[in-house]
C-alpha atoms as a PDB file:
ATOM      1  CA  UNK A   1     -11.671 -22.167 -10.922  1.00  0.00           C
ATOM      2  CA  UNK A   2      -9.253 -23.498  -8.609  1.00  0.00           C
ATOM      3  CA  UNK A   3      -8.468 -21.442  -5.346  1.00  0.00           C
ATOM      4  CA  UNK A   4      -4.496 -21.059  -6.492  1.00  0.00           C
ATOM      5  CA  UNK A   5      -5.839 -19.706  -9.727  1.00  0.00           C
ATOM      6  CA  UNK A   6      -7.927 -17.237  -8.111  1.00  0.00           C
ATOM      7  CA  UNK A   7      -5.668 -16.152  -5.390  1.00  0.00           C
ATOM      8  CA  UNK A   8      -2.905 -15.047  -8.077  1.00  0.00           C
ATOM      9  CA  UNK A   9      -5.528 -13.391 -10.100  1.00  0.00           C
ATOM     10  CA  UNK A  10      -6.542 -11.456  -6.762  1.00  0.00           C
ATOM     11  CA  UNK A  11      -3.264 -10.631  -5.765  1.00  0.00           C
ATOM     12  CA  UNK A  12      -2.820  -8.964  -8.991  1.00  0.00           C
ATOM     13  CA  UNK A  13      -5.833  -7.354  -8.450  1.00  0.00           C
ATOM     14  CA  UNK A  14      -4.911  -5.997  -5.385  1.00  0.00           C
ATOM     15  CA  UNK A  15      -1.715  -4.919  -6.301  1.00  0.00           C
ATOM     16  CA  UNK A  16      -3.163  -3.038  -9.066  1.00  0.00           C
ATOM     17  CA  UNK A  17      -5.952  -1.705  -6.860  1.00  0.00           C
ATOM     18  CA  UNK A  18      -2.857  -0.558  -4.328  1.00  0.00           C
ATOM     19  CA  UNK A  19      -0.539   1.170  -7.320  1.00  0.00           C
ATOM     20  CA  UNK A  20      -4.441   3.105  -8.503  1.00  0.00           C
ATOM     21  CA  UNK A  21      -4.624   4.557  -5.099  1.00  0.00           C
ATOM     22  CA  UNK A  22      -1.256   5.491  -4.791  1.00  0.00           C
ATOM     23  CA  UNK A  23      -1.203   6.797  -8.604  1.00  0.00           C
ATOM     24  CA  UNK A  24      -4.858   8.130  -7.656  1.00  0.00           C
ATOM     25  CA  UNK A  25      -2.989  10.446  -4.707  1.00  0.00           C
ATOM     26  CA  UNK A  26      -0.881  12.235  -7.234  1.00  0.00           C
ATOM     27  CA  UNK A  27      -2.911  12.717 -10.139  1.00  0.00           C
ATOM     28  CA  UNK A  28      -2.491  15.887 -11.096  1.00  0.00           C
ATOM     29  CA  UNK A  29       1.094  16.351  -9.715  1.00  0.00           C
ATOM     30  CA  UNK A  30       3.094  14.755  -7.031  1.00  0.00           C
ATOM     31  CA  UNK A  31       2.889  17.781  -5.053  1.00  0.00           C
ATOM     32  CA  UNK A  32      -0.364  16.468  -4.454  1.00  0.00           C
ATOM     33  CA  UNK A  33       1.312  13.305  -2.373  1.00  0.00           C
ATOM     34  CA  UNK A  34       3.619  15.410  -0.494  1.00  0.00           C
ATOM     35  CA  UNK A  35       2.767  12.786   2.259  1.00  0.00           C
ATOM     36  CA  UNK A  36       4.656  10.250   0.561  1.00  0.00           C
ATOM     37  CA  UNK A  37       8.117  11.581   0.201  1.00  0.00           C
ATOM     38  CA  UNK A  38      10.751  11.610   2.778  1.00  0.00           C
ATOM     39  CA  UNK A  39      10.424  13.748   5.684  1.00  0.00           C
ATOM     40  CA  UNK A  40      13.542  15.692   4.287  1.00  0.00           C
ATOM     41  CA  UNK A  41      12.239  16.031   1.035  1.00  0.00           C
ATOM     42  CA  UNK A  42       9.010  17.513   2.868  1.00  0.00           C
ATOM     43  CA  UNK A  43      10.515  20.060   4.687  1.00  0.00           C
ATOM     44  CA  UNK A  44      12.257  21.527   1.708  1.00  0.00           C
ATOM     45  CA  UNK A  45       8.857  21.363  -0.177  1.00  0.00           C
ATOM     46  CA  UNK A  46       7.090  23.323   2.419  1.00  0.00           C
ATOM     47  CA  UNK A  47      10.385  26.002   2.494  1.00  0.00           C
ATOM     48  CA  UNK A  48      10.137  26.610  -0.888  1.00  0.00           C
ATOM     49  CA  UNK A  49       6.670  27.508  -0.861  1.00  0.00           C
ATOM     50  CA  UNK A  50       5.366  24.513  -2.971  1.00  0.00           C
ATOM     51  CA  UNK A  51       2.806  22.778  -0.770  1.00  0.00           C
ATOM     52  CA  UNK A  52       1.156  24.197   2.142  1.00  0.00           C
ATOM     53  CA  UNK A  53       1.608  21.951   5.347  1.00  0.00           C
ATOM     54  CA  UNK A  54      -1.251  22.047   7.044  1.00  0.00           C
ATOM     55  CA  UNK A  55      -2.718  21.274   3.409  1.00  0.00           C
ATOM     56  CA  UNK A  56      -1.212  18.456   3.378  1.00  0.00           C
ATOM     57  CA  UNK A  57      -1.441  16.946   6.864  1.00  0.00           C
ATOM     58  CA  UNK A  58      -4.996  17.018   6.019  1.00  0.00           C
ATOM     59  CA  UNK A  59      -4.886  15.510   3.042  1.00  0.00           C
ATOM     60  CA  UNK A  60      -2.588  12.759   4.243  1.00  0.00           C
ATOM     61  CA  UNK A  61      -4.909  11.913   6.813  1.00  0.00           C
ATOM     62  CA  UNK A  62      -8.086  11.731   4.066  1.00  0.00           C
ATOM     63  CA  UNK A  63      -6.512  10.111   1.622  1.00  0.00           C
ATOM     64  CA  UNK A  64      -4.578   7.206   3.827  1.00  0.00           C
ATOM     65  CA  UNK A  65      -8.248   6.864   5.887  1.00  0.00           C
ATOM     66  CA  UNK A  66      -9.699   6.291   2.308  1.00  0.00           C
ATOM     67  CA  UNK A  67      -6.271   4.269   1.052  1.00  0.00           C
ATOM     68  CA  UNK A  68      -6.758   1.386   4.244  1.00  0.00           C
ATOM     69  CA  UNK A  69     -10.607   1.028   3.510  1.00  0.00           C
ATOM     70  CA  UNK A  70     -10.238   0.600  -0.009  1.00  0.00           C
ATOM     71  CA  UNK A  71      -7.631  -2.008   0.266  1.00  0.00           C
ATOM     72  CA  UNK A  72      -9.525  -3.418   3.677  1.00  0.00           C
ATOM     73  CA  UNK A  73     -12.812  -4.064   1.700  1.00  0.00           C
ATOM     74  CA  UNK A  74     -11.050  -5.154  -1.611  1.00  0.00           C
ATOM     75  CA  UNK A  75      -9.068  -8.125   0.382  1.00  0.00           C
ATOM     76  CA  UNK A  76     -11.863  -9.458   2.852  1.00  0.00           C
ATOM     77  CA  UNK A  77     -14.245  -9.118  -0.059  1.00  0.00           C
ATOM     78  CA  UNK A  78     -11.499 -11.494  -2.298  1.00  0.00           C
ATOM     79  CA  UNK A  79     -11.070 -14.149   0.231  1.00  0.00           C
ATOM     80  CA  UNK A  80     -14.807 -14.048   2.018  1.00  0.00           C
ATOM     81  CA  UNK A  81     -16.942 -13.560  -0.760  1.00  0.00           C
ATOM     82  CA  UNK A  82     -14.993 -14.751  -3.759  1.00  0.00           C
ATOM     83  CA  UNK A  83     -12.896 -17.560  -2.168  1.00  0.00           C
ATOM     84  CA  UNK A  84     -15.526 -18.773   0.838  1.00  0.00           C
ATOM     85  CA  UNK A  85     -12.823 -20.310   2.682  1.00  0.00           C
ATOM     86  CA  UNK A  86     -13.846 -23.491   5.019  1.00  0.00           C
ATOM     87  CA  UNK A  87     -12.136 -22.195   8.124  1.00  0.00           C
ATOM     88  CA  UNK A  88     -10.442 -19.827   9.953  1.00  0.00           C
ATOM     89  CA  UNK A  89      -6.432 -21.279   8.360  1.00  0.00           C
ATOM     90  CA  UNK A  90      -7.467 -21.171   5.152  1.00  0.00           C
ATOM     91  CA  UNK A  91      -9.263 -17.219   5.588  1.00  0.00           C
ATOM     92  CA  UNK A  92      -5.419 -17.055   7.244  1.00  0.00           C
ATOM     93  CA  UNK A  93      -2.986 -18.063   4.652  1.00  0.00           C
ATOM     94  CA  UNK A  94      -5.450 -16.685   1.931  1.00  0.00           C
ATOM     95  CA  UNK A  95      -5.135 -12.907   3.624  1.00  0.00           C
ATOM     96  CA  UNK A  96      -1.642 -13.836   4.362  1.00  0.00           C
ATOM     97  CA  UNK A  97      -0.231 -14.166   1.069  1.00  0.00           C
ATOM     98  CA  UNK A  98      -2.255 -11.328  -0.895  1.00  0.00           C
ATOM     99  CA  UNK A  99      -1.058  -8.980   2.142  1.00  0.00           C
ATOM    100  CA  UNK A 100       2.686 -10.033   1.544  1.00  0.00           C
ATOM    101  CA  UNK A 101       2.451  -9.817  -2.384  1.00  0.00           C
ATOM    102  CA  UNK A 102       1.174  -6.395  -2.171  1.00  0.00           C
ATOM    103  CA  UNK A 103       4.218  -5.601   0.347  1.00  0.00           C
ATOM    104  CA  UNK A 104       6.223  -7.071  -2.019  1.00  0.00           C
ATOM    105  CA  UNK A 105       4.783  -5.136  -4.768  1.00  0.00           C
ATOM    106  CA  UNK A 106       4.562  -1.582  -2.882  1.00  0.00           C
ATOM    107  CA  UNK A 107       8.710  -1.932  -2.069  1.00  0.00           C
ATOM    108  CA  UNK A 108       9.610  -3.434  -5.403  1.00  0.00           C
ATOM    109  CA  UNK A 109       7.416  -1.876  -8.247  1.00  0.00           C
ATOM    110  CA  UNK A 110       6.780   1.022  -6.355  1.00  0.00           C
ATOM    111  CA  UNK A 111       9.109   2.101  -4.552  1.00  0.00           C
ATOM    112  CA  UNK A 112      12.196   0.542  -6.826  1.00  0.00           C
ATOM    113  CA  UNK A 113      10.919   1.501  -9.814  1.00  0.00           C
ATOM    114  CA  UNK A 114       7.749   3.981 -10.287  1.00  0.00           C
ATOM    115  CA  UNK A 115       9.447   6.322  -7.299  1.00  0.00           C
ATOM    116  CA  UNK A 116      13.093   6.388  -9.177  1.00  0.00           C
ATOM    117  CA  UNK A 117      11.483   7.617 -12.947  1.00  0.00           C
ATOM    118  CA  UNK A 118      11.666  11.537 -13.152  1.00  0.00           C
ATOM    119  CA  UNK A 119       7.593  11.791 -12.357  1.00  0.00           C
ATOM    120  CA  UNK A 120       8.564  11.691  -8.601  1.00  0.00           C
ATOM    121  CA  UNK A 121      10.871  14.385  -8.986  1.00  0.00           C
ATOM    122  CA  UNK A 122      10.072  18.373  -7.849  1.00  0.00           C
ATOM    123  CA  UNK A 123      12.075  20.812  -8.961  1.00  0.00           C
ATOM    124  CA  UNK A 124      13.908  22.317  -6.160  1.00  0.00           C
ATOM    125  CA  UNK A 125      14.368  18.989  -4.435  1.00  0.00           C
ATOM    126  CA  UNK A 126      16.722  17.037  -7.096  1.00  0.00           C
ATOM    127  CA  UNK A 127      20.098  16.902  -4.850  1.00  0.00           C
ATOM    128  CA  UNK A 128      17.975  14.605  -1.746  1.00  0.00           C
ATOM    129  CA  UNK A 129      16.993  11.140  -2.381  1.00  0.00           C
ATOM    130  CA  UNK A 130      13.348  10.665  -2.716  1.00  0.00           C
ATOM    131  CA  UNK A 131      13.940   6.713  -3.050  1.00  0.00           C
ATOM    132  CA  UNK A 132      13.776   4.840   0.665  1.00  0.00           C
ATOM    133  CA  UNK A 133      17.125   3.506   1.501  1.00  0.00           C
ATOM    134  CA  UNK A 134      17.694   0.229   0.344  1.00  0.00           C
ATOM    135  CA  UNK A 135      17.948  -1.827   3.561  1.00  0.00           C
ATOM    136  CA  UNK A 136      14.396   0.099   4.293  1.00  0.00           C
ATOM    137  CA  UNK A 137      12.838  -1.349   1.678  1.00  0.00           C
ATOM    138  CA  UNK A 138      14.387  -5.214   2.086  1.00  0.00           C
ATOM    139  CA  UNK A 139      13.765  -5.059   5.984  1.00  0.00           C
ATOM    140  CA  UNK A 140      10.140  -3.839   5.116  1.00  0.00           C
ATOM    141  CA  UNK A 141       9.671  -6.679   2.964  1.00  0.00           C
ATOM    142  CA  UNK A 142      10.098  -9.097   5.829  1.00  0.00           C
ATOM    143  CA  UNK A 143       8.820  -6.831   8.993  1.00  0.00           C
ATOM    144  CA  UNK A 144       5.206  -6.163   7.076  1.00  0.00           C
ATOM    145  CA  UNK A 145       4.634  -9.313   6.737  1.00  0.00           C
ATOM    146  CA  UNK A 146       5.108  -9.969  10.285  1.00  0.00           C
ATOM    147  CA  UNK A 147       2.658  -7.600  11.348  1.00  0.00           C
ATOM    148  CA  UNK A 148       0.572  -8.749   8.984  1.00  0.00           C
ATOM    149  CA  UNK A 149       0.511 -12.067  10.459  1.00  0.00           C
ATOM    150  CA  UNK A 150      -0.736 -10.412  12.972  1.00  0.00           C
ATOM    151  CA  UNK A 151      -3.406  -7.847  11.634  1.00  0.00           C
ATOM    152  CA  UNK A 152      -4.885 -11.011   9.543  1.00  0.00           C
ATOM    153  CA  UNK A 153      -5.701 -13.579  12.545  1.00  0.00           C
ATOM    154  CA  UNK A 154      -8.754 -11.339  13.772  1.00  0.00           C
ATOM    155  CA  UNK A 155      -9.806 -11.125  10.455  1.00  0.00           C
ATOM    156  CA  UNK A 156      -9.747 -14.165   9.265  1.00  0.00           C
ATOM    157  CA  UNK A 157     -11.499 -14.959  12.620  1.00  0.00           C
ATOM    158  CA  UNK A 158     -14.061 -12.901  11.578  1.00  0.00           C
ATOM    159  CA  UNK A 159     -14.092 -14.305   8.444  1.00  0.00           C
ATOM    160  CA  UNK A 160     -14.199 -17.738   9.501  1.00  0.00           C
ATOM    161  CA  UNK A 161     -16.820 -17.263  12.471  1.00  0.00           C
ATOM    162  CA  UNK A 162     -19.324 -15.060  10.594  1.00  0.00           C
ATOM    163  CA  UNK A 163     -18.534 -15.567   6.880  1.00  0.00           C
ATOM    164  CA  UNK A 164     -18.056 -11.742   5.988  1.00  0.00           C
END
Protein backbone atom coordinates (compact mmCIF):
# COMPACT_ATOMS: atom_id res chain seq x y z
CA UNK A 1 0.00 0.00 0.00
CA UNK A 2 0.91 3.28 -1.18
CA UNK A 3 1.96 5.99 1.48
CA UNK A 4 -1.21 8.41 0.32
CA UNK A 5 -3.38 5.41 0.92
CA UNK A 6 -2.11 4.85 4.27
CA UNK A 7 -1.85 8.35 5.45
CA UNK A 8 -5.77 8.90 4.81
CA UNK A 9 -6.49 5.65 6.44
CA UNK A 10 -4.35 6.98 9.52
CA UNK A 11 -5.78 10.20 9.64
CA UNK A 12 -9.05 8.62 10.01
CA UNK A 13 -7.69 6.64 12.50
CA UNK A 14 -6.56 9.31 14.43
CA UNK A 15 -9.43 11.29 14.20
CA UNK A 16 -11.43 8.51 15.45
CA UNK A 17 -8.87 7.74 18.15
CA UNK A 18 -9.23 11.77 19.09
CA UNK A 19 -13.39 11.80 19.05
CA UNK A 20 -12.92 8.08 21.56
CA UNK A 21 -10.98 10.09 23.99
CA UNK A 22 -13.00 12.96 23.96
CA UNK A 23 -16.33 10.69 23.94
CA UNK A 24 -14.21 8.45 26.49
CA UNK A 25 -14.09 11.83 28.97
CA UNK A 26 -17.82 11.99 29.19
CA UNK A 27 -19.01 8.61 29.31
CA UNK A 28 -21.27 8.46 31.76
CA UNK A 29 -22.44 12.15 31.58
CA UNK A 30 -20.92 15.32 30.40
CA UNK A 31 -20.66 16.49 33.81
CA UNK A 32 -17.89 14.26 33.75
CA UNK A 33 -15.97 16.75 31.05
CA UNK A 34 -16.77 19.80 32.88
CA UNK A 35 -13.21 20.74 31.61
CA UNK A 36 -14.40 21.08 28.24
CA UNK A 37 -17.12 23.62 28.34
CA UNK A 38 -16.72 27.29 28.41
CA UNK A 39 -15.35 28.90 31.35
CA UNK A 40 -18.89 30.56 31.78
CA UNK A 41 -20.66 27.53 31.44
CA UNK A 42 -18.20 26.19 34.29
CA UNK A 43 -18.79 28.58 36.73
CA UNK A 44 -22.51 28.16 36.62
CA UNK A 45 -21.94 24.32 36.86
CA UNK A 46 -19.93 24.61 39.96
CA UNK A 47 -22.81 27.34 41.46
CA UNK A 48 -25.37 25.08 41.02
CA UNK A 49 -23.83 22.40 42.84
CA UNK A 50 -23.37 19.97 39.85
CA UNK A 51 -19.64 19.25 39.70
CA UNK A 52 -17.24 19.81 42.37
CA UNK A 53 -14.23 22.07 41.21
CA UNK A 54 -11.48 20.87 42.65
CA UNK A 55 -12.96 17.45 41.23
CA UNK A 56 -12.62 18.51 38.24
CA UNK A 57 -9.34 20.43 38.03
CA UNK A 58 -8.03 17.12 38.85
CA UNK A 59 -9.60 15.31 36.52
CA UNK A 60 -8.83 17.76 33.75
CA UNK A 61 -5.35 17.50 34.45
CA UNK A 62 -5.51 13.30 34.34
CA UNK A 63 -7.45 12.96 31.66
CA UNK A 64 -5.69 15.74 29.16
CA UNK A 65 -2.05 14.12 30.55
CA UNK A 66 -3.59 10.75 29.33
CA UNK A 67 -5.52 12.59 26.12
CA UNK A 68 -1.73 14.08 24.65
CA UNK A 69 0.01 10.59 25.20
CA UNK A 70 -2.55 8.69 23.61
CA UNK A 71 -2.68 10.81 20.59
CA UNK A 72 1.41 11.38 20.92
CA UNK A 73 2.07 7.56 20.66
CA UNK A 74 -0.83 6.85 18.13
CA UNK A 75 0.78 9.54 15.50
CA UNK A 76 4.66 8.82 15.87
CA UNK A 77 3.72 5.16 15.95
CA UNK A 78 1.61 5.85 12.31
CA UNK A 79 4.32 7.65 10.57
CA UNK A 80 7.61 5.83 12.30
CA UNK A 81 6.58 2.45 12.48
CA UNK A 82 3.85 2.09 9.91
CA UNK A 83 5.03 4.62 7.26
CA UNK A 84 9.16 4.37 7.86
CA UNK A 85 9.66 7.57 6.27
CA UNK A 86 13.25 8.10 4.41
CA UNK A 87 14.00 11.41 6.06
CA UNK A 88 13.39 13.96 8.29
CA UNK A 89 10.65 16.07 5.33
CA UNK A 90 8.86 13.27 4.72
CA UNK A 91 8.49 12.28 8.95
CA UNK A 92 7.51 16.32 8.51
CA UNK A 93 4.73 16.60 6.09
CA UNK A 94 3.54 13.03 7.19
CA UNK A 95 2.98 14.46 11.05
CA UNK A 96 1.99 17.62 9.44
CA UNK A 97 -1.01 16.68 7.70
CA UNK A 98 -2.52 13.98 10.24
CA UNK A 99 -1.98 16.88 12.97
CA UNK A 100 -4.02 19.41 10.75
CA UNK A 101 -6.82 16.81 9.79
CA UNK A 102 -7.41 16.06 13.32
CA UNK A 103 -7.60 20.04 13.95
CA UNK A 104 -9.78 20.10 11.30
CA UNK A 105 -11.80 17.33 12.61
CA UNK A 106 -11.82 18.45 16.48
CA UNK A 107 -13.36 22.20 15.23
CA UNK A 108 -15.62 20.79 12.57
CA UNK A 109 -17.13 17.37 13.72
CA UNK A 110 -16.64 18.14 17.11
CA UNK A 111 -17.08 21.12 17.99
CA UNK A 112 -19.75 22.09 14.98
CA UNK A 113 -21.61 19.27 15.28
CA UNK A 114 -21.26 16.58 18.29
CA UNK A 115 -21.03 19.84 20.85
CA UNK A 116 -24.41 21.55 19.27
CA UNK A 117 -26.77 17.99 19.67
CA UNK A 118 -28.67 18.15 23.10
CA UNK A 119 -25.97 15.45 24.75
CA UNK A 120 -23.76 18.54 25.56
CA UNK A 121 -26.44 20.21 27.21
CA UNK A 122 -26.87 20.42 31.41
CA UNK A 123 -29.80 21.40 32.69
CA UNK A 124 -29.43 24.62 34.40
CA UNK A 125 -27.02 25.93 31.80
CA UNK A 126 -29.41 26.06 28.52
CA UNK A 127 -29.58 30.10 28.13
CA UNK A 128 -25.21 30.27 27.63
CA UNK A 129 -23.66 28.98 24.58
CA UNK A 130 -21.70 25.89 25.09
CA UNK A 131 -20.60 26.01 21.24
CA UNK A 132 -17.03 28.11 20.75
CA UNK A 133 -17.70 31.21 18.85
CA UNK A 134 -17.46 30.82 15.35
CA UNK A 135 -14.41 32.94 14.42
CA UNK A 136 -12.75 30.67 17.42
CA UNK A 137 -13.17 27.78 15.74
CA UNK A 138 -12.09 29.11 11.92
CA UNK A 139 -9.00 31.04 13.46
CA UNK A 140 -8.16 27.70 15.33
CA UNK A 141 -8.25 25.90 12.23
CA UNK A 142 -5.39 27.92 10.81
CA UNK A 143 -3.37 28.95 14.22
CA UNK A 144 -3.05 24.95 15.26
CA UNK A 145 -1.65 24.18 12.47
CA UNK A 146 0.93 26.72 12.85
CA UNK A 147 2.03 25.54 16.03
CA UNK A 148 1.96 22.40 14.85
CA UNK A 149 4.46 23.15 12.33
CA UNK A 150 6.26 23.78 14.97
CA UNK A 151 5.67 20.95 17.64
CA UNK A 152 6.31 18.38 14.55
CA UNK A 153 10.01 19.50 13.39
CA UNK A 154 11.62 17.95 16.68
CA UNK A 155 9.72 15.08 16.14
CA UNK A 156 10.11 14.28 13.00
CA UNK A 157 13.83 14.95 13.84
CA UNK A 158 13.61 12.37 16.11
CA UNK A 159 11.96 10.35 13.87
CA UNK A 160 14.24 10.80 11.12
CA UNK A 161 17.62 10.60 13.23
CA UNK A 162 16.70 7.55 15.36
CA UNK A 163 13.81 5.85 13.51
CA UNK A 164 11.28 5.81 16.56
Amino acid sequence: MNVAVKLVFECIIYCGVFFGLVKLSVLKSPLTGVFWYPKDVQERIYNLGLADRKKQKRRAARFKSFFILVLAVTIIYMVSVINKPDDFLSAYLQLLLILTVSVWFDKIVIDTIWVGTDFWKIPGTEDLQIKKPLKVRVMACFIMPMMYAILALPVAWMISLFGI
